[in-house]
N, C-alpha and C. Protein backbone atom coordinates (compact mmCIF):
# COMPACT_ATOMS: atom_id res chain seq x y z
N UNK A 1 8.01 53.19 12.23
CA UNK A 1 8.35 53.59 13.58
C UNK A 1 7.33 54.62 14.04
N UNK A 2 6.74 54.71 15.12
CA UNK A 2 6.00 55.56 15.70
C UNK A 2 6.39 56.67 16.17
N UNK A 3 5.87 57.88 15.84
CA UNK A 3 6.45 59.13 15.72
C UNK A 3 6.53 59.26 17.24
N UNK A 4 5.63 58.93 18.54
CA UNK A 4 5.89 58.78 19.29
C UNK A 4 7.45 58.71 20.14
N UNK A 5 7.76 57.80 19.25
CA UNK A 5 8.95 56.85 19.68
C UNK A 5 10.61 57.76 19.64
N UNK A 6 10.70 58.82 18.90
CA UNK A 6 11.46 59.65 18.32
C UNK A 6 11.54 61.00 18.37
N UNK A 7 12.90 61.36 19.11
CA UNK A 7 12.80 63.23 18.89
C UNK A 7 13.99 63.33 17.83
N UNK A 8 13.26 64.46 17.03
CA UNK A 8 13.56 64.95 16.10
C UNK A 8 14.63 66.64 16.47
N UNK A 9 15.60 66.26 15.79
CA UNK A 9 16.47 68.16 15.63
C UNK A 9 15.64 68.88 14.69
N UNK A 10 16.12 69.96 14.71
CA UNK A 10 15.76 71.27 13.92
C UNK A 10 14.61 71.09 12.52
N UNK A 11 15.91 70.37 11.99
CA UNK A 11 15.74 70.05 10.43
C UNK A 11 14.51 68.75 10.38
N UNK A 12 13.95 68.41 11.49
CA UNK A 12 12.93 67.24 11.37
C UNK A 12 13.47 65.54 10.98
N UNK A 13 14.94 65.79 11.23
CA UNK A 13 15.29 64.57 11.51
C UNK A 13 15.73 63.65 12.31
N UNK A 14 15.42 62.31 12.37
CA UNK A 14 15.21 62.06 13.76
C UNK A 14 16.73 61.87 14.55
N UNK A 15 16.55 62.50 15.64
CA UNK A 15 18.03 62.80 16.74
C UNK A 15 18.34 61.40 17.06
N UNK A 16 16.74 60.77 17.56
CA UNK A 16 17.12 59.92 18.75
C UNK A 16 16.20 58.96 19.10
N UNK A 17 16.42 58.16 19.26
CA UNK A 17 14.78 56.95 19.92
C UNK A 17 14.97 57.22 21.57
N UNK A 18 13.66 56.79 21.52
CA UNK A 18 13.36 56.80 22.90
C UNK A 18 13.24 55.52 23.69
N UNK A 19 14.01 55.26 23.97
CA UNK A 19 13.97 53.38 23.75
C UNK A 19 13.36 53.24 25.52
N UNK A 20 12.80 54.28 26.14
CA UNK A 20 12.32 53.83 27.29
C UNK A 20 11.09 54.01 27.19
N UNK A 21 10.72 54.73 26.36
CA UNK A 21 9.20 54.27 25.81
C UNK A 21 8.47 53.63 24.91
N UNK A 22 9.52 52.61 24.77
CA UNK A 22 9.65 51.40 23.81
C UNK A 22 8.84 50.29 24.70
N UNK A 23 9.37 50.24 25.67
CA UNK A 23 8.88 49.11 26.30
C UNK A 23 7.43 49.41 27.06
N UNK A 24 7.19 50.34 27.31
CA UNK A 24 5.78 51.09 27.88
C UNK A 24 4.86 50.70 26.58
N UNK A 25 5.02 51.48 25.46
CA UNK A 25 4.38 51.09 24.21
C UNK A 25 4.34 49.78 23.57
N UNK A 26 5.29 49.05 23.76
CA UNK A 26 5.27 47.05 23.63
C UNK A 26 4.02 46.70 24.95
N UNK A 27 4.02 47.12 25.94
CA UNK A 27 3.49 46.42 27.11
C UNK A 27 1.86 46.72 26.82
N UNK A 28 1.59 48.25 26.61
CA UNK A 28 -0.05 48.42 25.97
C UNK A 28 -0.37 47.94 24.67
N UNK A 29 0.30 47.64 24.17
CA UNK A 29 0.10 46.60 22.69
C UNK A 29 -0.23 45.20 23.05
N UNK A 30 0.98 44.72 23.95
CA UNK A 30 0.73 43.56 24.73
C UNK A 30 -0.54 42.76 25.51
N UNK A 31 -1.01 44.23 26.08
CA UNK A 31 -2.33 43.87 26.78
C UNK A 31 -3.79 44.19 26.15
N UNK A 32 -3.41 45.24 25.23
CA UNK A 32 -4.98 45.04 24.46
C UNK A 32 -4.60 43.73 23.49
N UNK A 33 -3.87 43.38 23.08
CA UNK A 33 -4.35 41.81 22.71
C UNK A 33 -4.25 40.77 23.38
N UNK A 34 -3.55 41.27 24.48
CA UNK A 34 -4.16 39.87 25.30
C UNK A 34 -6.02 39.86 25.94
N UNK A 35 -6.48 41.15 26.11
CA UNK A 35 -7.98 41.23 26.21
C UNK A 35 -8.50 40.92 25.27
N UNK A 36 -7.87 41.16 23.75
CA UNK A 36 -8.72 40.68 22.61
C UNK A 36 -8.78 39.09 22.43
N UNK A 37 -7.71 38.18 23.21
CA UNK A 37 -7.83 37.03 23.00
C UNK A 37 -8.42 36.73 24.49
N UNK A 38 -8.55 37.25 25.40
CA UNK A 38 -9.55 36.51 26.37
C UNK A 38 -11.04 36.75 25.81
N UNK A 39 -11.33 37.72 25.53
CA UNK A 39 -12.92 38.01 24.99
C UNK A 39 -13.01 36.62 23.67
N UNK A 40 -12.31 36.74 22.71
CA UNK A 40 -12.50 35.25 21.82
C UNK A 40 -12.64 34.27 22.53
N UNK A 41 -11.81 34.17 23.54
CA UNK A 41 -11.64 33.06 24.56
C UNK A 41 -13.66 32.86 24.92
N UNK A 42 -13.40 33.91 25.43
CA UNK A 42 -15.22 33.71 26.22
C UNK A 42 -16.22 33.22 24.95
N UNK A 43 -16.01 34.06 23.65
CA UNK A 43 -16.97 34.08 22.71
C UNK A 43 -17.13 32.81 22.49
N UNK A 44 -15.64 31.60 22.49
CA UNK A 44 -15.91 30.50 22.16
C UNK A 44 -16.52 29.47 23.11
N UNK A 45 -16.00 29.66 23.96
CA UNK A 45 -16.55 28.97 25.24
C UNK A 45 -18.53 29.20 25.08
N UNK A 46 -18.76 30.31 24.99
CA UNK A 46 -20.23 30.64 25.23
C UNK A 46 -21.05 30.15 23.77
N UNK A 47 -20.26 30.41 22.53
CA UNK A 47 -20.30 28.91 21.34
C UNK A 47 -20.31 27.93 21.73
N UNK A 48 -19.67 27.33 22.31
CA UNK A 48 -19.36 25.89 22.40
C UNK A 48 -20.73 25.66 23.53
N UNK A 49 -20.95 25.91 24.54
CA UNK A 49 -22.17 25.81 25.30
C UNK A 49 -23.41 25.57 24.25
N UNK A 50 -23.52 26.96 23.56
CA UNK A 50 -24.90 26.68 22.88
C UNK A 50 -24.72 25.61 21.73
N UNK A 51 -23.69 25.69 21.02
CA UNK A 51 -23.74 24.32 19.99
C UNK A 51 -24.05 22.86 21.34
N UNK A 52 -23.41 23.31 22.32
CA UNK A 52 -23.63 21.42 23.52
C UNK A 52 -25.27 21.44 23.05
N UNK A 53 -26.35 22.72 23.55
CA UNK A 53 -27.24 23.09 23.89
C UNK A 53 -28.01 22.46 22.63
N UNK A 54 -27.83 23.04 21.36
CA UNK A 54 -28.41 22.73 19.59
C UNK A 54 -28.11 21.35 19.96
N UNK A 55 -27.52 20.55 19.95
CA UNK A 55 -26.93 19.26 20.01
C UNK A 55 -28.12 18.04 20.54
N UNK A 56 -28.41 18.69 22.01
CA UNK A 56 -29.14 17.80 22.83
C UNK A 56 -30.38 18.12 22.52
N UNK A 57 -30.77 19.52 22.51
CA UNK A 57 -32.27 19.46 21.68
C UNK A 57 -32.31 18.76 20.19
N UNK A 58 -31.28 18.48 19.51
CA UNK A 58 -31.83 18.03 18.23
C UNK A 58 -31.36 16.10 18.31
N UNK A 59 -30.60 15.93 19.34
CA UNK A 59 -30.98 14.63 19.67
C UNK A 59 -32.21 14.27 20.46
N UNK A 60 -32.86 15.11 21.39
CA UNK A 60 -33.97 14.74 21.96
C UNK A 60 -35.12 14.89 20.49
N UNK A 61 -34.69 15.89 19.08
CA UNK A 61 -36.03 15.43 18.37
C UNK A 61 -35.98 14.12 17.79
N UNK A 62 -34.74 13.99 17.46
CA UNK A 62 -34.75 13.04 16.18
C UNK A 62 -34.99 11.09 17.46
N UNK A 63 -34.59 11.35 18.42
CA UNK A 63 -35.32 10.26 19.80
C UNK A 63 -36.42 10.15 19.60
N UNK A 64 -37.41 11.54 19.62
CA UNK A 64 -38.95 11.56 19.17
C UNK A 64 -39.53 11.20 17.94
N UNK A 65 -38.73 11.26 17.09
CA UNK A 65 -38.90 10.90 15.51
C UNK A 65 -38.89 9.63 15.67
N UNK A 66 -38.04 8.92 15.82
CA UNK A 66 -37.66 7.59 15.74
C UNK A 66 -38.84 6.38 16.29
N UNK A 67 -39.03 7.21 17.49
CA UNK A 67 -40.31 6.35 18.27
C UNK A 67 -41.90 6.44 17.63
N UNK A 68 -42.04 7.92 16.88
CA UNK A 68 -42.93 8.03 16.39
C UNK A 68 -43.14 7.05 15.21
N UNK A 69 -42.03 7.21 14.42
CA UNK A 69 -41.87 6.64 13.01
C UNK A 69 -42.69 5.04 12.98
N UNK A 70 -43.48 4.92 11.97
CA UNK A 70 -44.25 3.36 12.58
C UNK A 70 -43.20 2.48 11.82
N UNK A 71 -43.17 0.94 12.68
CA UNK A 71 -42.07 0.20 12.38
C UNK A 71 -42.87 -0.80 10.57
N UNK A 72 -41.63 -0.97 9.97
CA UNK A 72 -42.04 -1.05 8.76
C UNK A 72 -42.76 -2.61 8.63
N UNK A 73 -43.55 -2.68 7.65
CA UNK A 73 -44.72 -3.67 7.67
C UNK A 73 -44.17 -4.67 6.40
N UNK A 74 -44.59 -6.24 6.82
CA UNK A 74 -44.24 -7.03 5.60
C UNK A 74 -45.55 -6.75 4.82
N UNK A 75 -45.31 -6.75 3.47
CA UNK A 75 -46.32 -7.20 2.47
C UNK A 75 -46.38 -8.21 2.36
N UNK A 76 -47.37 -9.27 2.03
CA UNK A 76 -47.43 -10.55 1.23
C UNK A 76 -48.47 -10.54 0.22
N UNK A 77 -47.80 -10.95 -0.84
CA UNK A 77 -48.93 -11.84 -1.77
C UNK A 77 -49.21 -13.25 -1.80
N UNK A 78 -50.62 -13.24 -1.02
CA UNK A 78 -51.25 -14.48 -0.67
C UNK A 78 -52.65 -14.35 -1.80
N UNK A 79 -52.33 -15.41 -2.41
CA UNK A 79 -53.82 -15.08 -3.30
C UNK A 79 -54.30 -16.87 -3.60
């Protein structure tokens, strides 16, 4: 329990909750993780772009490979 949350009598034990600053303290808990999951949110999104990005450059090499590559040759033994 958060010391916050609690007044204490004399003797340092606790009197009483504060149960209206229960819900103030749920609500800022609430919203720094909901910012922590929009920022993941972005991180992945802005991942997912550059993997699209890795993707199409390494299909445009291996396009270039392919065309380069010389097409394979019959042998014969004619003698």
């Amino acid at each position: 329990m958060s010391p916050d949350l609690v007044i204490r009598d004399d003797d340092g034990k606790v009197n009483t909750v504060r149960y209206e600053a229960v819900n103030a303290m749920l609500l800022n808990e609430f919203l720094k993780e909901r910012r922590k999951v929009q920022i993941l949110g972005e991180t992945v999104a802005q991942q997912q772009k550059q993997i699209e990005t890795l993707t199409a450059g390494l299909q445009k090499v291996s396009n270039q490979i392919h065309l380069i590559k010389p097409a394979p040759q019959l042998v014969t033994n004619d003698e």
